[in-house]
Protein backbone atom coordinates (compact mmCIF):
# COMPACT_ATOMS: atom_id res chain seq x y z
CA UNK A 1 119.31 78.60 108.95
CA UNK A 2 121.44 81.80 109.17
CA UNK A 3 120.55 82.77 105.66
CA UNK A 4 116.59 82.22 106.87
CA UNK A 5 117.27 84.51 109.61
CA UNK A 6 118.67 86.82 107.63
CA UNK A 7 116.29 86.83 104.70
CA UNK A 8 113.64 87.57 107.62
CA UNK A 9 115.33 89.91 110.30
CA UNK A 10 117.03 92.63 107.85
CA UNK A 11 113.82 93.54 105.78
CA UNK A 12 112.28 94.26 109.34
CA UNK A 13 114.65 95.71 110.69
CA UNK A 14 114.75 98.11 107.58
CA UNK A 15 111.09 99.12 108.22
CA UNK A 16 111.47 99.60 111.30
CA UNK A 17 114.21 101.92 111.05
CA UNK A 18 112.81 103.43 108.83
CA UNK A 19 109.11 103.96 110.71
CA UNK A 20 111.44 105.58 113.50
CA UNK A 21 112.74 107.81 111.35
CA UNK A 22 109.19 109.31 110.04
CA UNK A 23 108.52 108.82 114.05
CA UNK A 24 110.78 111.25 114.50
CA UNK A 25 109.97 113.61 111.55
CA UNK A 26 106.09 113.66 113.24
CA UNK A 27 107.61 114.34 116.53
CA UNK A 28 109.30 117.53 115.08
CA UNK A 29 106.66 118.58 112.71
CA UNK A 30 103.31 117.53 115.41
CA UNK A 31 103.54 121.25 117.66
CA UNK A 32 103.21 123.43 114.34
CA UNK A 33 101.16 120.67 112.56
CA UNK A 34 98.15 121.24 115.41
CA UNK A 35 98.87 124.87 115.70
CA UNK A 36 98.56 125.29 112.15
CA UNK A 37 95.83 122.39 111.48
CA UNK A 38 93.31 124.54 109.98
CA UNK A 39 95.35 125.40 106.91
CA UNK A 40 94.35 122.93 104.06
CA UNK A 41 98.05 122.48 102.82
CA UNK A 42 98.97 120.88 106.65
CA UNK A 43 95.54 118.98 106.55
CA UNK A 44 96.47 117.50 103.12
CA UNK A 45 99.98 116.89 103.77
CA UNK A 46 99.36 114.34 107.03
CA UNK A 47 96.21 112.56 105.13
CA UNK A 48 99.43 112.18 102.40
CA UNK A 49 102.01 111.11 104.70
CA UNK A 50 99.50 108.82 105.92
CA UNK A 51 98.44 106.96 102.64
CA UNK A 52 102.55 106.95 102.26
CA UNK A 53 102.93 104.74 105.81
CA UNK A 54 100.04 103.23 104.80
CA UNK A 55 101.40 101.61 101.14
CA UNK A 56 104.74 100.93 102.70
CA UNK A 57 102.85 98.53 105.37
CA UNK A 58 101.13 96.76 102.47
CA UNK A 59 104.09 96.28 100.65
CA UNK A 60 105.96 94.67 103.53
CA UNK A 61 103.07 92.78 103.99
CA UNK A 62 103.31 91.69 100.51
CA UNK A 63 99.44 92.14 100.40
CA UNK A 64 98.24 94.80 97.42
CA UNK A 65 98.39 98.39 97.94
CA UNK A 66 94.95 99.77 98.64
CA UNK A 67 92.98 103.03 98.77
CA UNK A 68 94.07 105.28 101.45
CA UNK A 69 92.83 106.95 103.51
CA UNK A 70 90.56 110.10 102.74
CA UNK A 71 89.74 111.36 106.07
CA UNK A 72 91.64 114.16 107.98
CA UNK A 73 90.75 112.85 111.27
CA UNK A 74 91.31 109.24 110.66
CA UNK A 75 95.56 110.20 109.47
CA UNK A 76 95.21 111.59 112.99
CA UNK A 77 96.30 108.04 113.99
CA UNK A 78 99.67 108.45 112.60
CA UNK A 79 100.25 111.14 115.34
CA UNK A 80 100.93 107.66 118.04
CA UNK A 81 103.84 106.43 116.23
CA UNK A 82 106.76 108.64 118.41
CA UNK A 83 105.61 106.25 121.05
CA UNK A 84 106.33 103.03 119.67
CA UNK A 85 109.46 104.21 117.32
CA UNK A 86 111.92 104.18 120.06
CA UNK A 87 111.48 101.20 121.48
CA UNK A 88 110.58 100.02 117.54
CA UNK A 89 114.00 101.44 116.89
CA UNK A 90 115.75 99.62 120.03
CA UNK A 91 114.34 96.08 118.92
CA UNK A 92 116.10 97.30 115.21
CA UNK A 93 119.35 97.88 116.51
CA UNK A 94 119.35 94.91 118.44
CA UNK A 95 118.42 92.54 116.00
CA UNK A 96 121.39 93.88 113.77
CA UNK A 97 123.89 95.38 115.75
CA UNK A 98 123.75 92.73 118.95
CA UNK A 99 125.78 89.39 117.51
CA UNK A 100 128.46 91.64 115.61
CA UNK A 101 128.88 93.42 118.65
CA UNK A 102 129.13 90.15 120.84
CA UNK A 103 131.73 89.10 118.58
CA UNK A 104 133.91 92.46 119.04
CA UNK A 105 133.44 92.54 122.35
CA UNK A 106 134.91 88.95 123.03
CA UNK A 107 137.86 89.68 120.79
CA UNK A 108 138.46 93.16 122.18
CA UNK A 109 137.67 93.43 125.19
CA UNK A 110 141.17 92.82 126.61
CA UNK A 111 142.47 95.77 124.69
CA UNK A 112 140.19 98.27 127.85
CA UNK A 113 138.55 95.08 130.39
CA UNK A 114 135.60 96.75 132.07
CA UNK A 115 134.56 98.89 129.26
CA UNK A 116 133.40 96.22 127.11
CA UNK A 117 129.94 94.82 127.53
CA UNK A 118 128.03 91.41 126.70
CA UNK A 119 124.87 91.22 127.80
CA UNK A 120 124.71 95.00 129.37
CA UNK A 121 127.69 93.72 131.98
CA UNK A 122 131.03 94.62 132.08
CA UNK A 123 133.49 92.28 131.13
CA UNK A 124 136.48 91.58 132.80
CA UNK A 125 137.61 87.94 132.07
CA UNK A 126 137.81 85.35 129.52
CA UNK A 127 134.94 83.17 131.25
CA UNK A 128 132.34 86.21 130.89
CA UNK A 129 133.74 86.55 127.38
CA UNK A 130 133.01 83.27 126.29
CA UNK A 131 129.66 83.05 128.34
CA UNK A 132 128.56 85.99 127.77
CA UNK A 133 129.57 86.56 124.18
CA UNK A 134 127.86 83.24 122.92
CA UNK A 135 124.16 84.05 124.86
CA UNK A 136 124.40 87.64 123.05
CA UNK A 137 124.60 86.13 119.83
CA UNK A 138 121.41 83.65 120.43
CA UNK A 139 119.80 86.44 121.88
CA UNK A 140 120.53 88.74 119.19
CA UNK A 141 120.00 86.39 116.36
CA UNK A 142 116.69 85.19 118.00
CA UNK A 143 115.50 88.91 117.77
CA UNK A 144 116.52 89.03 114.51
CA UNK A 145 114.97 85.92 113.35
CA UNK A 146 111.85 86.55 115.34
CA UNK A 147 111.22 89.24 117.30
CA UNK A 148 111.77 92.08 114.48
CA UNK A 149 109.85 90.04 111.79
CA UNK A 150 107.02 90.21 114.28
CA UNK A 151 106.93 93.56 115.63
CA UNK A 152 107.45 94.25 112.18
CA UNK A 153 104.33 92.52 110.90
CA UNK A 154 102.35 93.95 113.65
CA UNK A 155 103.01 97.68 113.29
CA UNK A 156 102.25 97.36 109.90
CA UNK A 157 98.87 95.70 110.61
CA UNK A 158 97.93 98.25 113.08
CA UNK A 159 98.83 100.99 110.23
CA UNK A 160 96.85 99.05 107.56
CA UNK A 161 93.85 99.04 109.96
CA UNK A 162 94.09 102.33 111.83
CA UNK A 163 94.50 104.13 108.45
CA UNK A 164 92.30 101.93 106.27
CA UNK A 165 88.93 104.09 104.60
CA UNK A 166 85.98 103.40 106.09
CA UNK A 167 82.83 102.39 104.29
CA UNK A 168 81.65 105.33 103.37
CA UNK A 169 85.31 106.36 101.64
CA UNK A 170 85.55 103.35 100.23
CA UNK A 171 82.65 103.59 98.16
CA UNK A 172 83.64 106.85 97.36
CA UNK A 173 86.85 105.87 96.09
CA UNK A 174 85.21 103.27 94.21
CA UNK A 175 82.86 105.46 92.12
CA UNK A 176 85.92 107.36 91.64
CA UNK A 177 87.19 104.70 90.42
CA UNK A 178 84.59 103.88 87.72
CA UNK A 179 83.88 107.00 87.08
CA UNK A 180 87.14 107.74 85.98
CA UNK A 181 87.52 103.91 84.06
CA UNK A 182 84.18 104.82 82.47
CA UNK A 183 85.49 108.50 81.13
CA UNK A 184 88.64 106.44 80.03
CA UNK A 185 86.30 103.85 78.05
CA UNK A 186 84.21 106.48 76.49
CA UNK A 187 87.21 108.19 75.28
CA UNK A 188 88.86 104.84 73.85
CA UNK A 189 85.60 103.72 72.47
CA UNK A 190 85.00 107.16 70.73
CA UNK A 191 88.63 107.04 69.39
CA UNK A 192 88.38 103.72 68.45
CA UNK A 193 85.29 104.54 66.72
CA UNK A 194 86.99 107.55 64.52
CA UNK A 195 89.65 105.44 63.83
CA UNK A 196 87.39 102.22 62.13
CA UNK A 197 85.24 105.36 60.02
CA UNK A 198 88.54 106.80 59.06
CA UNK A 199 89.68 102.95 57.69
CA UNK A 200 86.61 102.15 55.97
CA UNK A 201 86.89 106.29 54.49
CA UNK A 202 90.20 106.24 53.24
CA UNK A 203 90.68 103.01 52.37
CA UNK A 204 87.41 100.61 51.69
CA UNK A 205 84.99 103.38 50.71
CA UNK A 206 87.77 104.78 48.00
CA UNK A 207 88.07 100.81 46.73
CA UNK A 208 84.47 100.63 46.17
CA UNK A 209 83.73 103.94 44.89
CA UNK A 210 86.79 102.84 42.10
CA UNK A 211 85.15 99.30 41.68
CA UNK A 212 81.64 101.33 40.85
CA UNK A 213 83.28 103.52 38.59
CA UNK A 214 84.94 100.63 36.73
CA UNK A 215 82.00 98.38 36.45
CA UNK A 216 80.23 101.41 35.15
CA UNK A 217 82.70 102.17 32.01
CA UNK A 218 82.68 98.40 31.21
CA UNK A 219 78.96 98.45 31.05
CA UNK A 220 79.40 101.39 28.36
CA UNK A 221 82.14 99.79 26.76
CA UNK A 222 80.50 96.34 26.52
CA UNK A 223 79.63 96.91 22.73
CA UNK A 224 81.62 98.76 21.32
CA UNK A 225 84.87 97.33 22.94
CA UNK A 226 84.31 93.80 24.68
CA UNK A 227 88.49 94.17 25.07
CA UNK A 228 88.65 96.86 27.00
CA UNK A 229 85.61 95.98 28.62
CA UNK A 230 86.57 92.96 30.04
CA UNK A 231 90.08 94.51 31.18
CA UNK A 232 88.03 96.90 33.43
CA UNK A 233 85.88 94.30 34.41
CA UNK A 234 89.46 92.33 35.80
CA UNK A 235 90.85 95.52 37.64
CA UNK A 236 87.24 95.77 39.02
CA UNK A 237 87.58 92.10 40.19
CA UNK A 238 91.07 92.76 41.52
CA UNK A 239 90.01 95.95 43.46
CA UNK A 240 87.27 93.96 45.03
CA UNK A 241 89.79 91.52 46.26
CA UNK A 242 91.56 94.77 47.45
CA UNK A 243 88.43 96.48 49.58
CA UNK A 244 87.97 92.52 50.87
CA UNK A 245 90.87 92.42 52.15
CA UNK A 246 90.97 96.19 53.46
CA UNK A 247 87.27 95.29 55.48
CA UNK A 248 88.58 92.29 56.94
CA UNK A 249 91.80 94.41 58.45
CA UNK A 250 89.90 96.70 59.89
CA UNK A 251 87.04 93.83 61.40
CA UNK A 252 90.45 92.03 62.71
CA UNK A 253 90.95 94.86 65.25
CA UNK A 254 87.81 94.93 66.65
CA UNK A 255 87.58 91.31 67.52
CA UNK A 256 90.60 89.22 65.79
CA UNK A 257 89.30 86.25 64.23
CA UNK A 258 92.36 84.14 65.31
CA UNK A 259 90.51 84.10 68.73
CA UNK A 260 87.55 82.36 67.55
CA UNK A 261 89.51 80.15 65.64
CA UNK A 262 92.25 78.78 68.12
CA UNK A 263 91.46 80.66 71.43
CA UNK A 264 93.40 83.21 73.43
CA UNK A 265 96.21 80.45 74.14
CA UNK A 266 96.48 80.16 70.28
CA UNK A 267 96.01 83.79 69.37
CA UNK A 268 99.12 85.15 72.19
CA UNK A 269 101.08 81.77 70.71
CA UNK A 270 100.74 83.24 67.24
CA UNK A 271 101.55 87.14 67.96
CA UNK A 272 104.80 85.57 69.62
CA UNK A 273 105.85 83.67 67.15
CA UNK A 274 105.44 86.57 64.41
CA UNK A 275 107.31 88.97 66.92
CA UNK A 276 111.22 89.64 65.26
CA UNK A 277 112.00 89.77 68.61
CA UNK A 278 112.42 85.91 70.23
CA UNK A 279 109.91 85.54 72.82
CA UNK A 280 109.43 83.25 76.08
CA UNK A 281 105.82 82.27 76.36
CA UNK A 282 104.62 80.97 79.58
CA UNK A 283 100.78 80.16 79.29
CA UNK A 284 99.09 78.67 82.78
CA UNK A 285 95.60 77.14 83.13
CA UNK A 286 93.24 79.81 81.96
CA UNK A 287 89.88 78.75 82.18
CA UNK A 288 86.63 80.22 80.70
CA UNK A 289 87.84 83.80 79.71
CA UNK A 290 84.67 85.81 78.56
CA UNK A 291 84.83 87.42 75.12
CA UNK A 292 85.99 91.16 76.03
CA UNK A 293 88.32 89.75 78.04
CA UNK A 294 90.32 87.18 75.49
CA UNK A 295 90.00 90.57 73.26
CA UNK A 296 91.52 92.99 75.65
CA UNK A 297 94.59 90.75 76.29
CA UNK A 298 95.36 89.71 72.92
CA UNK A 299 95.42 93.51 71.99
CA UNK A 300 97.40 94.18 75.27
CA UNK A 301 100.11 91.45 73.96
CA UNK A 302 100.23 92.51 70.95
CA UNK A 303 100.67 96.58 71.57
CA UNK A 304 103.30 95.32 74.21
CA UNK A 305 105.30 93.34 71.14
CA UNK A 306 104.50 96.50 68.83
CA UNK A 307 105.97 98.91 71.07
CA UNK A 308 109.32 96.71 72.27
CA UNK A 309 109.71 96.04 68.91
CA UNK A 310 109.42 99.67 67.85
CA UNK A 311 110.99 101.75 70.91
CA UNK A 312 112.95 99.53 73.29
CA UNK A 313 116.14 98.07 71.47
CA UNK A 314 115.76 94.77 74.13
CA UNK A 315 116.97 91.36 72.65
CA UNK A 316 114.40 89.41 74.63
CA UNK A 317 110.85 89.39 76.08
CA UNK A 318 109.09 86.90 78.49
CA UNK A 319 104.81 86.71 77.89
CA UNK A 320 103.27 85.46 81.01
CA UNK A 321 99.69 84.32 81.32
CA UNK A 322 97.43 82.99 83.98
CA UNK A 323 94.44 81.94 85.58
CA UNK A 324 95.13 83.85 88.95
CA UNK A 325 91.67 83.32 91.19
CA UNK A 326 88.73 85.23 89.47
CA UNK A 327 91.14 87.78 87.61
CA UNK A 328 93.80 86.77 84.02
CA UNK A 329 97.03 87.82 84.83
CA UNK A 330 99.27 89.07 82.13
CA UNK A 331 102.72 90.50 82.64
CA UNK A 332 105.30 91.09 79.58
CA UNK A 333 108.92 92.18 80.00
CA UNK A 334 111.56 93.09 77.86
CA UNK A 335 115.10 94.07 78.96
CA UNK A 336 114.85 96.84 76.29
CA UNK A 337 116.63 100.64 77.73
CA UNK A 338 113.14 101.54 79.92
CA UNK A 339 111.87 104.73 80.88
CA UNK A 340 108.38 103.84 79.30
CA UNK A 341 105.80 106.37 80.60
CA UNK A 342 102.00 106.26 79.98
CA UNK A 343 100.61 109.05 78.35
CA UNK A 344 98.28 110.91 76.27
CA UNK A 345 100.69 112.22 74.17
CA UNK A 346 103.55 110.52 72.57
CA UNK A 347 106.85 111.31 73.94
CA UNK A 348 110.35 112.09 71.71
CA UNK A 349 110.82 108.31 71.26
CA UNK A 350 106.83 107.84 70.28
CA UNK A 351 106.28 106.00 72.73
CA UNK A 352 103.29 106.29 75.58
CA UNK A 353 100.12 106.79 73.78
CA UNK A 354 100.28 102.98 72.68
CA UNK A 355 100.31 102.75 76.68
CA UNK A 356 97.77 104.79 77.19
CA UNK A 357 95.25 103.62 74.92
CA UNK A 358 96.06 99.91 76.16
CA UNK A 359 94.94 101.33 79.61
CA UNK A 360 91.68 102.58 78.65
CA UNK A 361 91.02 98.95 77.02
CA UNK A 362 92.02 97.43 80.53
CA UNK A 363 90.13 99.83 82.60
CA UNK A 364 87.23 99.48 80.21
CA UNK A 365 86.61 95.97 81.85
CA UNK A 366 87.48 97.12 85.27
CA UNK A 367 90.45 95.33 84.90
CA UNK A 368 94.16 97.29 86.09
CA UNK A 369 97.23 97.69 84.48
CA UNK A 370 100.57 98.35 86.27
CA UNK A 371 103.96 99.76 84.26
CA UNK A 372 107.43 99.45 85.94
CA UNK A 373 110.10 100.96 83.54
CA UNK A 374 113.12 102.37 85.29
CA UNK A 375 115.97 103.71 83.09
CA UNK A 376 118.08 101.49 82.01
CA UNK A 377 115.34 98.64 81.96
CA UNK A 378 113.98 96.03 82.35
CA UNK A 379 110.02 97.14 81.45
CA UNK A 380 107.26 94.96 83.12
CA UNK A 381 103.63 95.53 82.02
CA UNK A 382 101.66 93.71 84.07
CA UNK A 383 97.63 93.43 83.51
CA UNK A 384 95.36 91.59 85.33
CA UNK A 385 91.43 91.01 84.25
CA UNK A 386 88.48 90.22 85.89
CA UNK A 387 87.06 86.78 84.63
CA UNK A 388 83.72 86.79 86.73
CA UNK A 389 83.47 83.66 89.56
């Protein structure tokens, strides 16, 4: 029971204190904020301050971080919280201070009777002591338990609503959003594109141009040197084996044929298996999963196994994946050294444009991808794509 209380009353408490003490930063800042309002820099800072309050109420909430808010006027609502933070704050300090302080005062209390309080009275005897000492700690722990969790989850509610976009900003945000995942898409799919011409260039076209040339010399040398001929004619056999194989490695990243052949349960079972690495593979009910999507998270898994293998010196990685609603959900951690960062460019260890390439596939689908890689580890890449109904 305590532990419930506990695991309830101190994470609200937290955010509470903590909403007091950006309160009291507004309180400070609000006379030169509205004085100064028309400056752009002041306008942009509250509309940040108020996506800020805004993803901290979603993530006590434990509900996904959305969008913020876009509008000057609507972060205006952030200017009412010095009204609720003290009294926020009070119900705080209450919920954690009030039984350790019932408990001091009905040990201490005879060390200076009269100055010790339970219950805002004085105490002057063992019988208020041990009343009043007991009731403080029920009262306490029932604020803890209940009363902070509450005012808690309301406050952030009311910040979730108050600061949420409206329709208008949404949809902005939201052809922001594919407007951006397009540019992404295009880029991946041109690059993707260079890379297959620059495969089949280097490597099949120079096979067959070889093979050609062979065949041709054997054809001259039929008559007057079957031998030699028929040597040619072996290498030219041989090299077409070659640019086979070469065509089929380059048709095996554009759609693998292991998925056709055993399905994306079988495909991420067999990149987990070939990883050096031992892996912990955790596959849920997955349903139908259209054809881009079984190909953007096999590709996902296996740049993820490429790159701990390659950058993070971990001894172990975990492959989750799930049917999660209408959306797959991927995640794959290693408890490599971190400090994994998406990029363009790769960085001194060569790692990040793996990443970043891996998030143009993902975003391609409208699908997101989420990194958490803190020095020192563990690194979580978490994916989740959209499946359809």
């Amino acid at each position: 029971m305590l532990t419930t209380i506990l695991s309830r009353g101190l994470p609200a408490s937290g955010y509470l204190a903590l909403r007091f003490l950006t309160g009291l930063g507004v309180l400070v800042a609000m006379p030169l904020g509205l004085v100064l309002s028309w400056l752009p820099a002041v306008r942009a800072g509250l509309v940040r301050l108020a996506n800020v309050e805004r993803s901290q109420a979603s993530r006590y909430l434990g509900l996904p971080v959305a969008p913020g808010s876009m509008s000057f006027k609507r972060s205006l609502w952030l200017l009412w919280m010095p009204l609720v933070a003290v009294p926020e704050l009070f119900v705080a300090v209450i919920a954690v201070v009030g039984a350790p302080a019932a408990l001091a005062g009905m040990v201490l209390w005879k060390l200076d009777p009269g100055n010790f309080s339970l219950m805002g009275l004085d105490v002057d005897s063992w019988l208020e002591a041990l009343t009043l000492g007991p009731l403080q700690i029920l009262v306490a722990l029932g604020v803890l338990g209940w009363g902070a969790p509450a005012l808690a989850h309301r406050h952030a509610r009311a910040v979730r609503n108050m600061l949420a976009p409206s329709e208008a900003e949404q949809l902005t945000l939201r052809v922001e959003e594919l407007t951006k995942s397009r540019a992404g898409a295009v880029d991946s799919h041109g690059a993707e594109l260079r890379r297959i011409e620059r495969d089949l260039h280097d490597g099949t076209q120079a096979q067959l141009v070889s093979l050609a040339m062979r065949i041709g010399v054997a054809k001259q040398m039929m008559a007057n040197d079957p031998e030699k001929a028929a040597k040619l004619l072996d290498d030219a056999r041989d090299g077409a084996e070659q640019a086979m194989n070469e065509l089929r490695g380059v048709l095996r990243t554009m759609y693998p044929p292991i998925l056709a052949d055993r399905g994306l349960a079988g495909a991420v079972s067999a990149l987990c298996a070939r990883c050096p690495l031992p892996v912990e593979l955790r596959l849920g009910e997955l349903g139908d999963v259209p054809a881009a999507v079984e190909a953007a998270a096999y590709f996902v898994v296996a740049e993820s196994l490429t790159n701990v293998t390659k950058h993070s010196a971990a001894g172990h990685v975990d492959v989750l994946m799930e049917r999660r609603g209408t959306e797959l959900y991927l995640a794959v951690t290693d408890d490599g050294i971190g400090g994994a960062r998406i990029g363009e460019q790769a960085d001194l260890l060569g790692r990040g444009s793996g990443l970043h390439g891996m998030l143009h596939r993902v975003e391609a689908i409208d699908g997101r991808l989420e990194l958490q890689s803190p020095i020192g580890g563990p690194t979580t890449v978490e994916v989740m794509l959209p499946c359809g109904s």
